[in-house]
PDB file of N, CA and C in Angstrom:
ATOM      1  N   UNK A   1       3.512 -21.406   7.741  1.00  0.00           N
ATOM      2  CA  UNK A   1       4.170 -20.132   7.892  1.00  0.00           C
ATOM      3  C   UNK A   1       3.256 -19.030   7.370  1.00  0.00           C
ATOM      4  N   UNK A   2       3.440 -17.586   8.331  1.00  0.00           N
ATOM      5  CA  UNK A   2       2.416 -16.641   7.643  1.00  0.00           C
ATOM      6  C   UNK A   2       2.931 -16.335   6.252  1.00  0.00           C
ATOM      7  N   UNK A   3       2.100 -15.428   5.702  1.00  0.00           N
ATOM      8  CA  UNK A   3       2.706 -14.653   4.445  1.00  0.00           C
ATOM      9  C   UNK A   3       2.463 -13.210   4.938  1.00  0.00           C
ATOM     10  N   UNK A   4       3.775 -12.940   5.719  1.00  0.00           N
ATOM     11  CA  UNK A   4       4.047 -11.684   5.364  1.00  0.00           C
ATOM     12  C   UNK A   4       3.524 -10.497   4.656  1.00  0.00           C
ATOM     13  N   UNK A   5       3.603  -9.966   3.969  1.00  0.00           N
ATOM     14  CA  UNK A   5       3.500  -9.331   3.130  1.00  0.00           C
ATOM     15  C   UNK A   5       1.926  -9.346   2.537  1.00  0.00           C
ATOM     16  N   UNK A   6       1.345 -10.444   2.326  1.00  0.00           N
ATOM     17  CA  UNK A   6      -0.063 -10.871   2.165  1.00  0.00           C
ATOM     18  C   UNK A   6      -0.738  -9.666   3.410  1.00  0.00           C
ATOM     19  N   UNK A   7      -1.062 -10.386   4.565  1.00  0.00           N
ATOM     20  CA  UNK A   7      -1.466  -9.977   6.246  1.00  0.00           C
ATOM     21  C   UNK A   7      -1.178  -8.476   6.311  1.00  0.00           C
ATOM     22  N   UNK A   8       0.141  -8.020   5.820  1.00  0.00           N
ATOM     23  CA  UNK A   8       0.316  -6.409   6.096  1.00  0.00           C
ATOM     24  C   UNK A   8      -0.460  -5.652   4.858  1.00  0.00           C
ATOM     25  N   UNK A   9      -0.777  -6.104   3.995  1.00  0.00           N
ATOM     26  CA  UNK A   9      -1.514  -5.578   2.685  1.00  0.00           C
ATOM     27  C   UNK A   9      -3.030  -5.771   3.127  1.00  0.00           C
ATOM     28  N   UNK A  10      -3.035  -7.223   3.443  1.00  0.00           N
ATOM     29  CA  UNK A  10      -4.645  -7.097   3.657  1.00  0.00           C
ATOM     30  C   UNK A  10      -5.271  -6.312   4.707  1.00  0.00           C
ATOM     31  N   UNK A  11      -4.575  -5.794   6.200  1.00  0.00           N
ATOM     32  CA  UNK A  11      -4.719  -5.449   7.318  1.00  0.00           C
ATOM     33  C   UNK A  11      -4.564  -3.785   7.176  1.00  0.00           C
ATOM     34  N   UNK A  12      -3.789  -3.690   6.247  1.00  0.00           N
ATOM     35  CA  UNK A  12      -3.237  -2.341   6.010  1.00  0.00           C
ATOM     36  C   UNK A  12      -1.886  -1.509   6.925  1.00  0.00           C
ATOM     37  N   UNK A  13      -1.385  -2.416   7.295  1.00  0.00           N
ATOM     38  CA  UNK A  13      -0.379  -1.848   8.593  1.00  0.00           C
ATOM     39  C   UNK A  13       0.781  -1.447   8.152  1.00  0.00           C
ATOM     40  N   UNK A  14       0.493  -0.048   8.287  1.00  0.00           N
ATOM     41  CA  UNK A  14       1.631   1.180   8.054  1.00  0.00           C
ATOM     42  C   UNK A  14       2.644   1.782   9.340  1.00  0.00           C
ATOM     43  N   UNK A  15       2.699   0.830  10.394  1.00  0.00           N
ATOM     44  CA  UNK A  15       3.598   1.439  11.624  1.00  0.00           C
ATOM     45  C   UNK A  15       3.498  -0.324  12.194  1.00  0.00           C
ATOM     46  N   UNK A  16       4.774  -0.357  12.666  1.00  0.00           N
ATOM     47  CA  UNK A  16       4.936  -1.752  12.808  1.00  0.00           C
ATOM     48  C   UNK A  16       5.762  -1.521  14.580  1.00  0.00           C
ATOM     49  N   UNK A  17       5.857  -2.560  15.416  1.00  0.00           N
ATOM     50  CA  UNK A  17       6.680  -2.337  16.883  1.00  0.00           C
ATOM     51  C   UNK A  17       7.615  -3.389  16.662  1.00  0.00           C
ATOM     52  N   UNK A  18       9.068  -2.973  16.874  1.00  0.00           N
ATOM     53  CA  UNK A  18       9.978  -3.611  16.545  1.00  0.00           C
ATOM     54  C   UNK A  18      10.514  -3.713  17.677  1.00  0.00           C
ATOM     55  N   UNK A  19      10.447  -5.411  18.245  1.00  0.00           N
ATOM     56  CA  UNK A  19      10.691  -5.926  19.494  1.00  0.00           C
ATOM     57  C   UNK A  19      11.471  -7.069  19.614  1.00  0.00           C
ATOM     58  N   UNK A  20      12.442  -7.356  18.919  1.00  0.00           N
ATOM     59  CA  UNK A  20      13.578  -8.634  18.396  1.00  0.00           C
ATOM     60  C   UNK A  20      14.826  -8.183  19.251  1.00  0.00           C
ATOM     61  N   UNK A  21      15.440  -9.309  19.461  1.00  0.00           N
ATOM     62  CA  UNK A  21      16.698  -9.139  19.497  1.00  0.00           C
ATOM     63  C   UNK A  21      17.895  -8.380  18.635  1.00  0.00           C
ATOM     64  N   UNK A  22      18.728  -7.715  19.022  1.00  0.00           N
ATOM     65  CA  UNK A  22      19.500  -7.126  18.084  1.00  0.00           C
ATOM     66  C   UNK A  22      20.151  -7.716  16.853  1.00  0.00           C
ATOM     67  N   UNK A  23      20.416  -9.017  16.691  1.00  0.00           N
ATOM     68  CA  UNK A  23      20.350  -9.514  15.301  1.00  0.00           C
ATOM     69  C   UNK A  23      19.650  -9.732  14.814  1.00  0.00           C
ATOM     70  N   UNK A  24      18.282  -9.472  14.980  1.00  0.00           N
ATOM     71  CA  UNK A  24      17.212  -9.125  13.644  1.00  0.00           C
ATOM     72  C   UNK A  24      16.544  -8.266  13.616  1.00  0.00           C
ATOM     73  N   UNK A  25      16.855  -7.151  14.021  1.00  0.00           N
ATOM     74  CA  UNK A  25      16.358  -5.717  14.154  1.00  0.00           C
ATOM     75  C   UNK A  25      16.326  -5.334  12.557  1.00  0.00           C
ATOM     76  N   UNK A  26      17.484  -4.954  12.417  1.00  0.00           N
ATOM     77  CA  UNK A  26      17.651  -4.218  10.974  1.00  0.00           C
ATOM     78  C   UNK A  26      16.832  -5.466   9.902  1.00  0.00           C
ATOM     79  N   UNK A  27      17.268  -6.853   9.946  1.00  0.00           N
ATOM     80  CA  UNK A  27      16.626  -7.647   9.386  1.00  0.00           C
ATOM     81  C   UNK A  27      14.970  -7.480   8.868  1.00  0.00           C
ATOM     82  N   UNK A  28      14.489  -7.513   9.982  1.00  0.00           N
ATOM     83  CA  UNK A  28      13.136  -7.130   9.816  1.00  0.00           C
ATOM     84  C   UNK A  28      12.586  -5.817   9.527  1.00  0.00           C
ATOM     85  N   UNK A  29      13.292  -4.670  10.225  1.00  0.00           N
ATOM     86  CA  UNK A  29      12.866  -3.480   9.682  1.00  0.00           C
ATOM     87  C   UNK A  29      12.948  -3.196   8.347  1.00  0.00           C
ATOM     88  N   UNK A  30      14.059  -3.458   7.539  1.00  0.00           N
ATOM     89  CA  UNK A  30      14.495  -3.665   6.281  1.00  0.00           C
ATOM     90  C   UNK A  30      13.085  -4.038   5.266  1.00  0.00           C
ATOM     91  N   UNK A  31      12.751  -5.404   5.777  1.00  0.00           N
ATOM     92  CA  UNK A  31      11.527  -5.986   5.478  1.00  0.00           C
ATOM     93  C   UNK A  31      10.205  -5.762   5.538  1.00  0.00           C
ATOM     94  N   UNK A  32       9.873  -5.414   6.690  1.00  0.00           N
ATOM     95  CA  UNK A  32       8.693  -5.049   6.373  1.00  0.00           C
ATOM     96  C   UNK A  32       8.700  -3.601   5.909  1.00  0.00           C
ATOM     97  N   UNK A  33      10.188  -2.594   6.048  1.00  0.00           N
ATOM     98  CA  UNK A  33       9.968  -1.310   4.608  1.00  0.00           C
ATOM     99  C   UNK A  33       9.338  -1.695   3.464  1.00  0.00           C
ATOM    100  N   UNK A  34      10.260  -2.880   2.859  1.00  0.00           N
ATOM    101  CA  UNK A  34      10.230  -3.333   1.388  1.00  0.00           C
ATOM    102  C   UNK A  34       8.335  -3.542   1.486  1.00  0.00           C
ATOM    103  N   UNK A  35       8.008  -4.469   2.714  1.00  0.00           N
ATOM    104  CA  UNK A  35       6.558  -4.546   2.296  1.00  0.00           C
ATOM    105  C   UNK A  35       5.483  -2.761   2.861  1.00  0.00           C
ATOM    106  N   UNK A  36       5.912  -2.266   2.542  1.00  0.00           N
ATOM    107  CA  UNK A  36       4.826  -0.590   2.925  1.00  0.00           C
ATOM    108  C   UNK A  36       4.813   0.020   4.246  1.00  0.00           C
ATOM    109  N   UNK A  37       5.362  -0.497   5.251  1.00  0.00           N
ATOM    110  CA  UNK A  37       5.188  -0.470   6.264  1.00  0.00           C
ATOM    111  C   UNK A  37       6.141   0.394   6.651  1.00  0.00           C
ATOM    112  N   UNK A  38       5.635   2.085   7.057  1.00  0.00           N
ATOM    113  CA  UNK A  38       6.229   3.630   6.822  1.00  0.00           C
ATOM    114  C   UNK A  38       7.098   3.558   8.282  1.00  0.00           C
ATOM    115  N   UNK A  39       5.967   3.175   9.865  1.00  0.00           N
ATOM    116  CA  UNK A  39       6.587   3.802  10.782  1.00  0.00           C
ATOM    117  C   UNK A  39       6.891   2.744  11.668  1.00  0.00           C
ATOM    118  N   UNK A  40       7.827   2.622  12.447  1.00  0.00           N
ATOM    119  CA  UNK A  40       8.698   2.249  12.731  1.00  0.00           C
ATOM    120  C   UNK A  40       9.078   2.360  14.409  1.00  0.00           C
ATOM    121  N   UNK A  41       8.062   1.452  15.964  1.00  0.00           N
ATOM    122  CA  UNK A  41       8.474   1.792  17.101  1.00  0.00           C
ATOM    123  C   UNK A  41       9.396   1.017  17.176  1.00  0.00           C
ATOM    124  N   UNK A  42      10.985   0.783  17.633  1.00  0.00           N
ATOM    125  CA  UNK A  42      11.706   0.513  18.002  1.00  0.00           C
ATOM    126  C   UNK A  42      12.221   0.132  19.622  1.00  0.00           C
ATOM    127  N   UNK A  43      11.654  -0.795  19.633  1.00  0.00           N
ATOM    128  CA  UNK A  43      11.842  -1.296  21.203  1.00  0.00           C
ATOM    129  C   UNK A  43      13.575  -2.364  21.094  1.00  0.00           C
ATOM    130  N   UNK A  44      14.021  -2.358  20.232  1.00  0.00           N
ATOM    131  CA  UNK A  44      15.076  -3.469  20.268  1.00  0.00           C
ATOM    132  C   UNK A  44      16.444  -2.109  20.788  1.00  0.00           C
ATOM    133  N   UNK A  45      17.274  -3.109  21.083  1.00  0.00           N
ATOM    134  CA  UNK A  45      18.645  -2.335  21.717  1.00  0.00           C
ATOM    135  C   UNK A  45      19.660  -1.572  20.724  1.00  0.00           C
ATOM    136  N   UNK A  46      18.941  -2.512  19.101  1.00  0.00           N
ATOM    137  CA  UNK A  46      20.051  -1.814  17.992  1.00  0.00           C
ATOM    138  C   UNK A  46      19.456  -0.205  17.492  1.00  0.00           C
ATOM    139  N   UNK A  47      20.345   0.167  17.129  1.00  0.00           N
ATOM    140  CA  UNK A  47      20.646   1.508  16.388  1.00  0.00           C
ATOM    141  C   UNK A  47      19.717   1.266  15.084  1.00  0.00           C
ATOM    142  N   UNK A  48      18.729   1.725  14.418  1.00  0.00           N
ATOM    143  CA  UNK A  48      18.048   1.541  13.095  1.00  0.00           C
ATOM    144  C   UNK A  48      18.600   2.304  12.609  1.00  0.00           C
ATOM    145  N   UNK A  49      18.555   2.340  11.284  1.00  0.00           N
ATOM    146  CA  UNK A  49      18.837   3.850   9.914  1.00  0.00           C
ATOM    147  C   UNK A  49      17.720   3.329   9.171  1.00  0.00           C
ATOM    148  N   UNK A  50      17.218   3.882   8.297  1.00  0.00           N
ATOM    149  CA  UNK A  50      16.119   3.621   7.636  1.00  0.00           C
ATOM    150  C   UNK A  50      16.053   5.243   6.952  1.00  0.00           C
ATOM    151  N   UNK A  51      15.956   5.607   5.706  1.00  0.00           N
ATOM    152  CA  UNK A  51      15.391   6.192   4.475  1.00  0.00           C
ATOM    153  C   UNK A  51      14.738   7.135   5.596  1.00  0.00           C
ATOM    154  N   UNK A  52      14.928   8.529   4.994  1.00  0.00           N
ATOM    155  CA  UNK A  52      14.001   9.493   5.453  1.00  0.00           C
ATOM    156  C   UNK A  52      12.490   9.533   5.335  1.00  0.00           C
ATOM    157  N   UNK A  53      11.901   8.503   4.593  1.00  0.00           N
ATOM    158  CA  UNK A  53      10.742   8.481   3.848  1.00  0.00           C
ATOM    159  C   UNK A  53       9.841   8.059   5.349  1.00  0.00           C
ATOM    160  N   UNK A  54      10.770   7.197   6.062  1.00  0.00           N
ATOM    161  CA  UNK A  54      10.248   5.971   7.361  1.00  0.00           C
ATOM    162  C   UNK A  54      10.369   7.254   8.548  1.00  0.00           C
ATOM    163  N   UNK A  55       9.365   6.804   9.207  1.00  0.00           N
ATOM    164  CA  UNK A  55       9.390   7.465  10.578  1.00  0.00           C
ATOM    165  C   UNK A  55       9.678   6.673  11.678  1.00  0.00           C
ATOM    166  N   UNK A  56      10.791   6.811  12.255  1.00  0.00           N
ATOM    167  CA  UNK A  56      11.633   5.748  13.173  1.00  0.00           C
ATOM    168  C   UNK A  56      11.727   6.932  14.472  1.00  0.00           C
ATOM    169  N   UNK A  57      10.812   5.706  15.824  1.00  0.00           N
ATOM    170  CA  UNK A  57      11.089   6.418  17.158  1.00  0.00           C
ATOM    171  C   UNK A  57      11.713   4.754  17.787  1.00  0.00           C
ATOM    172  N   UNK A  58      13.086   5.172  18.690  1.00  0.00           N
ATOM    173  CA  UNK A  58      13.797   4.210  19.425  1.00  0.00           C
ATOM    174  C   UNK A  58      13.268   4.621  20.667  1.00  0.00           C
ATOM    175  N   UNK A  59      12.807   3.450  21.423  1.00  0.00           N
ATOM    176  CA  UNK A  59      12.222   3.912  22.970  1.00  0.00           C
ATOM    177  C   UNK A  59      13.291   3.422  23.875  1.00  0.00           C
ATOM    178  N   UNK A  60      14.875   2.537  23.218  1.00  0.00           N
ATOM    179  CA  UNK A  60      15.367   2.740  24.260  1.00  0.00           C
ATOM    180  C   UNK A  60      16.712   3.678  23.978  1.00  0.00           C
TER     181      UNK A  60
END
């Protein structure tokens, strides 16, 4: 299994594409917040909320 959190630290990845099914949308966005990861493309069907701090675009 990767390590998460390791890969986004070492790579530096601050904008992530969020492409899951709607039960793990928030799941993962949630997650990789907690690991640094500011912005946020949204390709999944759910609704995100996320902290004003995150920059969240929904493309659908």
């Amino acid at each position: 299994m990767v390590n998460l959190p390791a890969v986004i630290n070492r790579l530096g990845i601050k904008i992530c594409v969020v492409a899951v099914t709607v039960e793990y949308a928030k799941e993962i966005s949630m997650t990789l917040a907690h690991f640094s990861v500011l912005g946020f493309l949204n390709f999944s069907s759910a609704l995100l909320q996320l902290p004003e701090i995150y920059t969240l675009k929904t493309m659908i």
